[in-house]
C-alpha atoms as a PDB file:
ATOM      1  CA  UNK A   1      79.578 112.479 149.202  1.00  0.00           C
ATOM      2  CA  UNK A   2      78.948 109.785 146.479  1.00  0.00           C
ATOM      3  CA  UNK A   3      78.314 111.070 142.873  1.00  0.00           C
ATOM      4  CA  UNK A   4      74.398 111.007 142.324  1.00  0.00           C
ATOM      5  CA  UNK A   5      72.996 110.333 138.369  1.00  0.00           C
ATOM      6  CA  UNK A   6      71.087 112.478 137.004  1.00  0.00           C
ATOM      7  CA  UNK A   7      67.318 111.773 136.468  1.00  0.00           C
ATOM      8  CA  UNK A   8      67.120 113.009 132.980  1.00  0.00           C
ATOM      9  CA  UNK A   9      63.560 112.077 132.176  1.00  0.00           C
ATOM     10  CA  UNK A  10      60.405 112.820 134.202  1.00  0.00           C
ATOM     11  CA  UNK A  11      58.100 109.663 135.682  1.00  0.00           C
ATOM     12  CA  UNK A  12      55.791 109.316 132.815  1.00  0.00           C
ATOM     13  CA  UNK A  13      58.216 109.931 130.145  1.00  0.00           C
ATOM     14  CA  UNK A  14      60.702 107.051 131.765  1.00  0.00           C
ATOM     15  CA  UNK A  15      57.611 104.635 132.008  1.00  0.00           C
ATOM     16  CA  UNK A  16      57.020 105.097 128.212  1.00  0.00           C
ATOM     17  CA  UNK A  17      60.827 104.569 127.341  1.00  0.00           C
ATOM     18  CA  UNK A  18      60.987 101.427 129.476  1.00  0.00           C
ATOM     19  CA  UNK A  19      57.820 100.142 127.256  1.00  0.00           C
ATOM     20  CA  UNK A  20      59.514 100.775 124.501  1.00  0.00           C
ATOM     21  CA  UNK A  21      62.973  99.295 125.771  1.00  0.00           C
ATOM     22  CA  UNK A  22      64.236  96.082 125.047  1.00  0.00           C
ATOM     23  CA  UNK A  23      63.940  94.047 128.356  1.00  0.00           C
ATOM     24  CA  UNK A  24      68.406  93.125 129.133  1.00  0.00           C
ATOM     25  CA  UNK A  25      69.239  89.706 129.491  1.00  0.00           C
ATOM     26  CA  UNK A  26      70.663  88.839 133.149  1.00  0.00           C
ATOM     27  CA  UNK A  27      74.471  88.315 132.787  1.00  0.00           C
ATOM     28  CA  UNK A  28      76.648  86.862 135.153  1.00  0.00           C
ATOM     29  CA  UNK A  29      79.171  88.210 137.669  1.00  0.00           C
ATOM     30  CA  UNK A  30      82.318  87.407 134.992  1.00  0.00           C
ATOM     31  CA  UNK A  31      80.339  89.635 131.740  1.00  0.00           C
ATOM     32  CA  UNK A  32      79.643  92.185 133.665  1.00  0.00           C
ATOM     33  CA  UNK A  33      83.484  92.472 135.504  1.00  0.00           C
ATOM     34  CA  UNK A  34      83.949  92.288 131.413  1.00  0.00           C
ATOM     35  CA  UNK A  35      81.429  95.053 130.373  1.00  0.00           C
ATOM     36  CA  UNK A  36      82.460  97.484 133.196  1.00  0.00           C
ATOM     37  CA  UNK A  37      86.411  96.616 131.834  1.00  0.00           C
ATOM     38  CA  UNK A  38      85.634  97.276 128.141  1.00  0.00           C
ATOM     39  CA  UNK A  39      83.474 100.313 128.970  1.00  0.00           C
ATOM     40  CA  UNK A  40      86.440 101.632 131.061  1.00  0.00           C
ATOM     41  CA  UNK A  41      88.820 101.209 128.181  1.00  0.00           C
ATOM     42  CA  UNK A  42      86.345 103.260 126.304  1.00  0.00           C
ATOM     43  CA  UNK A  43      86.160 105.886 128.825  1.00  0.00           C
ATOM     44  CA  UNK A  44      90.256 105.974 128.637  1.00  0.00           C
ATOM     45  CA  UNK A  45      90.426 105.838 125.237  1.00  0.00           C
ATOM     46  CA  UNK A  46      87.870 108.980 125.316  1.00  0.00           C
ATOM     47  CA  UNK A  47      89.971 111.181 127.559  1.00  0.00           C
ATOM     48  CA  UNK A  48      93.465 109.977 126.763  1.00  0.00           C
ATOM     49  CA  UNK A  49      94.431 111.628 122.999  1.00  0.00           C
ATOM     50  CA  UNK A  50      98.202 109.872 122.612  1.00  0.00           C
ATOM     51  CA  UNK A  51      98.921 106.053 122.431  1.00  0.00           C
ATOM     52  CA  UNK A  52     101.305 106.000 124.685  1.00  0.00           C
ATOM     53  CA  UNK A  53      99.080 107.321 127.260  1.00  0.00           C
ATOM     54  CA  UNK A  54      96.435 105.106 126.506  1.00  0.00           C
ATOM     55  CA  UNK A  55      98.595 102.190 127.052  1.00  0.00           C
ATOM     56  CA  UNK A  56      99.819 102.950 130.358  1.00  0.00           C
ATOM     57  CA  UNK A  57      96.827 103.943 131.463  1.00  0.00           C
ATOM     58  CA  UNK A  58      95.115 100.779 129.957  1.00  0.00           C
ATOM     59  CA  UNK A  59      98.031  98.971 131.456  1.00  0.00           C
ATOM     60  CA  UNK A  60      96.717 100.326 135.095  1.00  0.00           C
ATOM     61  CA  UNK A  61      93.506  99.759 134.908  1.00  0.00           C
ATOM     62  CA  UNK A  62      94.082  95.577 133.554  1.00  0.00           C
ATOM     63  CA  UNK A  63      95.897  95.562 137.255  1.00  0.00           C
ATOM     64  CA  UNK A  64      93.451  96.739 139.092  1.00  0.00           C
ATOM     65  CA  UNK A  65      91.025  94.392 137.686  1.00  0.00           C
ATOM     66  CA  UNK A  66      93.634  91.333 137.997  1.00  0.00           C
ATOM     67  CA  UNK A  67      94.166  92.956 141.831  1.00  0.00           C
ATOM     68  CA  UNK A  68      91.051  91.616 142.405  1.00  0.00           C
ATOM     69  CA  UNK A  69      90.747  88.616 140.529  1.00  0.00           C
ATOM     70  CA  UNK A  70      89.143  85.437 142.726  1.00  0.00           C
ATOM     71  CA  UNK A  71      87.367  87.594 145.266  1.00  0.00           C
ATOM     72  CA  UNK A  72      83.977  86.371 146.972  1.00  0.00           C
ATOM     73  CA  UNK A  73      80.693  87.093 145.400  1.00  0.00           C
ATOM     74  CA  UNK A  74      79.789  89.727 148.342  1.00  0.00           C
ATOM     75  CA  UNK A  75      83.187  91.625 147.516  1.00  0.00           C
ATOM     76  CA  UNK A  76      82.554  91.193 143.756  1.00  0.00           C
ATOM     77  CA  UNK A  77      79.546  92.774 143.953  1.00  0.00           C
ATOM     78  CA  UNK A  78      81.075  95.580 146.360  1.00  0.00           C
ATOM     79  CA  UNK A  79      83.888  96.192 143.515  1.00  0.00           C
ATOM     80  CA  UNK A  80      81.415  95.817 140.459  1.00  0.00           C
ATOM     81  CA  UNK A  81      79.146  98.723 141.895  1.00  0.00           C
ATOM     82  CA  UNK A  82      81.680 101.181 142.785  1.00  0.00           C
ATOM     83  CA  UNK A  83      83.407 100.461 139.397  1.00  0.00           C
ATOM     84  CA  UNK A  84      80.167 101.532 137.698  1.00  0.00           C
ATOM     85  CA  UNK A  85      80.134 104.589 139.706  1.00  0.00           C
ATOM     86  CA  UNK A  86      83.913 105.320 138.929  1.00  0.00           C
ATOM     87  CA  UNK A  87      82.947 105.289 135.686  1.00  0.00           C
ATOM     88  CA  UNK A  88      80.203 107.266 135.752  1.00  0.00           C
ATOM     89  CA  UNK A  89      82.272 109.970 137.489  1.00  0.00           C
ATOM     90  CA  UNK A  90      85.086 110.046 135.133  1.00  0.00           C
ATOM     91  CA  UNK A  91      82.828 109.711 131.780  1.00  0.00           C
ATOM     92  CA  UNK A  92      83.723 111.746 128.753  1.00  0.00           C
ATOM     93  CA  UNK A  93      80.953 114.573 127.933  1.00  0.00           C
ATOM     94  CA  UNK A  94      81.699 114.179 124.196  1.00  0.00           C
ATOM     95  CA  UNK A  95      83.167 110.572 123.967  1.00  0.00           C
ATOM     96  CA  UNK A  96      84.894 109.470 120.830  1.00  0.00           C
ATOM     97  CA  UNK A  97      82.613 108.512 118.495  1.00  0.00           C
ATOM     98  CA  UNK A  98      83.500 105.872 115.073  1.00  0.00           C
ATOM     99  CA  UNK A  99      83.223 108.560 112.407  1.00  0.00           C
ATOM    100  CA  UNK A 100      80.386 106.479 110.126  1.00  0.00           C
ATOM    101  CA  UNK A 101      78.157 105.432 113.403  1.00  0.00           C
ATOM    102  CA  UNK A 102      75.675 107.911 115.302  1.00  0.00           C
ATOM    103  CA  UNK A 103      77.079 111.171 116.604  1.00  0.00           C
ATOM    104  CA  UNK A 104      80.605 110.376 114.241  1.00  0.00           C
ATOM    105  CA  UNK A 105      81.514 113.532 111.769  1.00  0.00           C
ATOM    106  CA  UNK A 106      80.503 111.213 109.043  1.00  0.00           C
ATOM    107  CA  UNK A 107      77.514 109.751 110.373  1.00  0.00           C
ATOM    108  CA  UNK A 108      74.615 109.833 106.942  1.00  0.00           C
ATOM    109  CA  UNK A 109      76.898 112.279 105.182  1.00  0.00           C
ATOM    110  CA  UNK A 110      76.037 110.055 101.961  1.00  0.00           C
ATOM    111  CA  UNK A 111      73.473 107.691 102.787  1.00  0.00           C
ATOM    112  CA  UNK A 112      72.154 105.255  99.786  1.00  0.00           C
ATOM    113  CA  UNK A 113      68.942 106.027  98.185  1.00  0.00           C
ATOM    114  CA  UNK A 114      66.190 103.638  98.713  1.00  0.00           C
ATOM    115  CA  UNK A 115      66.002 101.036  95.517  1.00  0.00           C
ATOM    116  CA  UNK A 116      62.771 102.303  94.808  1.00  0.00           C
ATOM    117  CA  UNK A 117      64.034 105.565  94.405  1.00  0.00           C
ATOM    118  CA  UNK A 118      66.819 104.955  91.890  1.00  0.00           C
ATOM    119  CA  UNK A 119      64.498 102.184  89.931  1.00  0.00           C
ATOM    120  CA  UNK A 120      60.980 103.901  90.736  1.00  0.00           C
ATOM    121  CA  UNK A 121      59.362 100.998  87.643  1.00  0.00           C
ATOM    122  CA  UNK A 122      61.223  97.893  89.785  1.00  0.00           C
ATOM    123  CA  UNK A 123      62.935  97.219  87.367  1.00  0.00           C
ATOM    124  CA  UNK A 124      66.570  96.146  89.216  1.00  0.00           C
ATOM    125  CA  UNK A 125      69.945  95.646  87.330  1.00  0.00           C
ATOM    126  CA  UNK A 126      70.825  92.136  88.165  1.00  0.00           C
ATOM    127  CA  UNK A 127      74.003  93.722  90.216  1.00  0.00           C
ATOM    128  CA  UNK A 128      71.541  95.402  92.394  1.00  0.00           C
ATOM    129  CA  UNK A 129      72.021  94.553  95.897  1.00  0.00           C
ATOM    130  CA  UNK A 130      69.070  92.626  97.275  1.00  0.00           C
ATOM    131  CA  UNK A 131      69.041  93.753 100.762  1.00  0.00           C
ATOM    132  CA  UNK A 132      69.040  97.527 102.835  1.00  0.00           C
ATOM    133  CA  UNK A 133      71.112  99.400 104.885  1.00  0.00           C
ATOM    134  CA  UNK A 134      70.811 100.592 108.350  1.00  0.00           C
ATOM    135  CA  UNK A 135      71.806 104.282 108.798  1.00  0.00           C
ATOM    136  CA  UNK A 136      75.383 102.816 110.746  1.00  0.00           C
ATOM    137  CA  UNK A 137      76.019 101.168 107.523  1.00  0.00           C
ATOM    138  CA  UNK A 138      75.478  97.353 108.748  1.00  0.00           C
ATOM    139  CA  UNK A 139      73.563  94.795 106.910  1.00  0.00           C
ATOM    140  CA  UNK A 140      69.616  95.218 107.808  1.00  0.00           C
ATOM    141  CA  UNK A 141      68.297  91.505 108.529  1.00  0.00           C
ATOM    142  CA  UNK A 142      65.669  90.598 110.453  1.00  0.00           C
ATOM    143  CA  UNK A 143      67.870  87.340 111.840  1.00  0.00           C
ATOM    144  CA  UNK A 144      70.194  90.079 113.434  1.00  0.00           C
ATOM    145  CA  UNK A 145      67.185  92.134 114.753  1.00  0.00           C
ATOM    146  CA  UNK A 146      68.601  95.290 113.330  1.00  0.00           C
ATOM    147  CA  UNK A 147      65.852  95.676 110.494  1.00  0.00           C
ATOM    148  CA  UNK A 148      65.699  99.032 108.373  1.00  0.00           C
ATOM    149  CA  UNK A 149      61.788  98.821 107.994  1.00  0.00           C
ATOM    150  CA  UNK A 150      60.223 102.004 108.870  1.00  0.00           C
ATOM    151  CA  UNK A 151      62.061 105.290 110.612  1.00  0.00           C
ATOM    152  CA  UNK A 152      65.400 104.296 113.203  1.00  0.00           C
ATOM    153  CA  UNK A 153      65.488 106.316 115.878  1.00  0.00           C
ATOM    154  CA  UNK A 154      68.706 107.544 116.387  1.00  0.00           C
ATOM    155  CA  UNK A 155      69.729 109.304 119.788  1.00  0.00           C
ATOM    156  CA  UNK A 156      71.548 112.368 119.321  1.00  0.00           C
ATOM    157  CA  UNK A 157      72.050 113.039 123.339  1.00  0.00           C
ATOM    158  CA  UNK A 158      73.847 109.595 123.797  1.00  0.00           C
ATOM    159  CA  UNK A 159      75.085 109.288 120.322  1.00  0.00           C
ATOM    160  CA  UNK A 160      73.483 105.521 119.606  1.00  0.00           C
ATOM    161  CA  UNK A 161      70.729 104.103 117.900  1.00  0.00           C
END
C-alpha cells in the first residue's frame, strides 16, 4: 500500500497559506533529479550519526542515481516521483538542524538589539553597522528578498522561516 501524506491543514486554512506562499518557479527534469539528490543526502545525513556511515551510505545512494542516468523522460518522471515518496517515507522526525538557523539549539539565543534601541537619540558611532539582521543571522537586503522589516515568521513545526 503506498505511503499517503498527511493533510496537515484544513481547506480554508491551506487556501490562505497558498495566498500567502511564494508562487515556485518551474524547474526542469535535471534540478529536480538534483533537489530530490541533495534532499536525500539530507535525509542520510539526518539518520546516519557516524561519518563513515554517512559515506557509504551517500556512496549508495550517488549509484542509484548514476543507475539511472540517460533514461527517457516517461521513466524519469516514473523514478523522480517514487524518489519523492522514498523520501518522504524514510524522513527524519527531528532532522538535524544548523545550530544558529530555525529549530538549531542556538537559534536567537543572543540576537542583536535593534539600532534604535542601543542609540534611542540616532545618534550612530561611525563603526555602527548600517544594515539589519535576519533572525538566521544573514544580511537583510531587499536585493536578496530576505528583508528584516516587520515580524519573520518563523515555523517551529518544520523548523524554517
Amino acid at each position: 500500500m503506498p505511503l499517503v501524506r498527511p493533510k496537515v491543514l484544513n481547506d480554508v486554512f491551506q487556501q490562505a497559506a497558498d495566498q500567502a506562499r511564494q508562487k515556485l518557479p518551474a524547474l526542469t527534469d535535471n534540478q529536480q533529479v538534483a533537489r530530490l539528490y541533495r534532499n536525500g543526502l539530507k535525509v542520510l545525513s539526518s539518520w546516519a550519526i557516524d561519518r563513515d556511515i554517512f559515506n557509504d551510505e551517500a556512496t549508495k545512494l550517488r549509484a542509484k542515481f548514476d543507475a539511472e542516468r540517460g533514461c527517457n523522460s516517461g521513466k524519469a518522471l516514473r523514478l523522480l516521483r517514487e524518489g519523492e515518496d522514498e523520501l518522504f517515507a524514510y524522513t527524519h522526525p527531528d532532522p538535524y538542524r544548523n545550530p544558529i538557523m530555525p529549530g538549531g539549539s542556538k537559534f536567537m539565543r543572543n540576537p542583536p538589539l535593534p539600532m534604535d534601541v542601543c542609540f534611542p537619540d540616532g545618534n550612530y558611532p561611525k563603526d555602527a553597522p548600517k544594515y539589519e539582521i535576519n533572525p538566521d543571522w544573514s544580511k537583510a537586503t531587499p536585493a536578496n528578498g530576505r528583508a528584516a522589516t516587520g515580524y519573520v515568521l518563523v515555523d517551529f513545526g518544520k523548523k524554517n522561516m
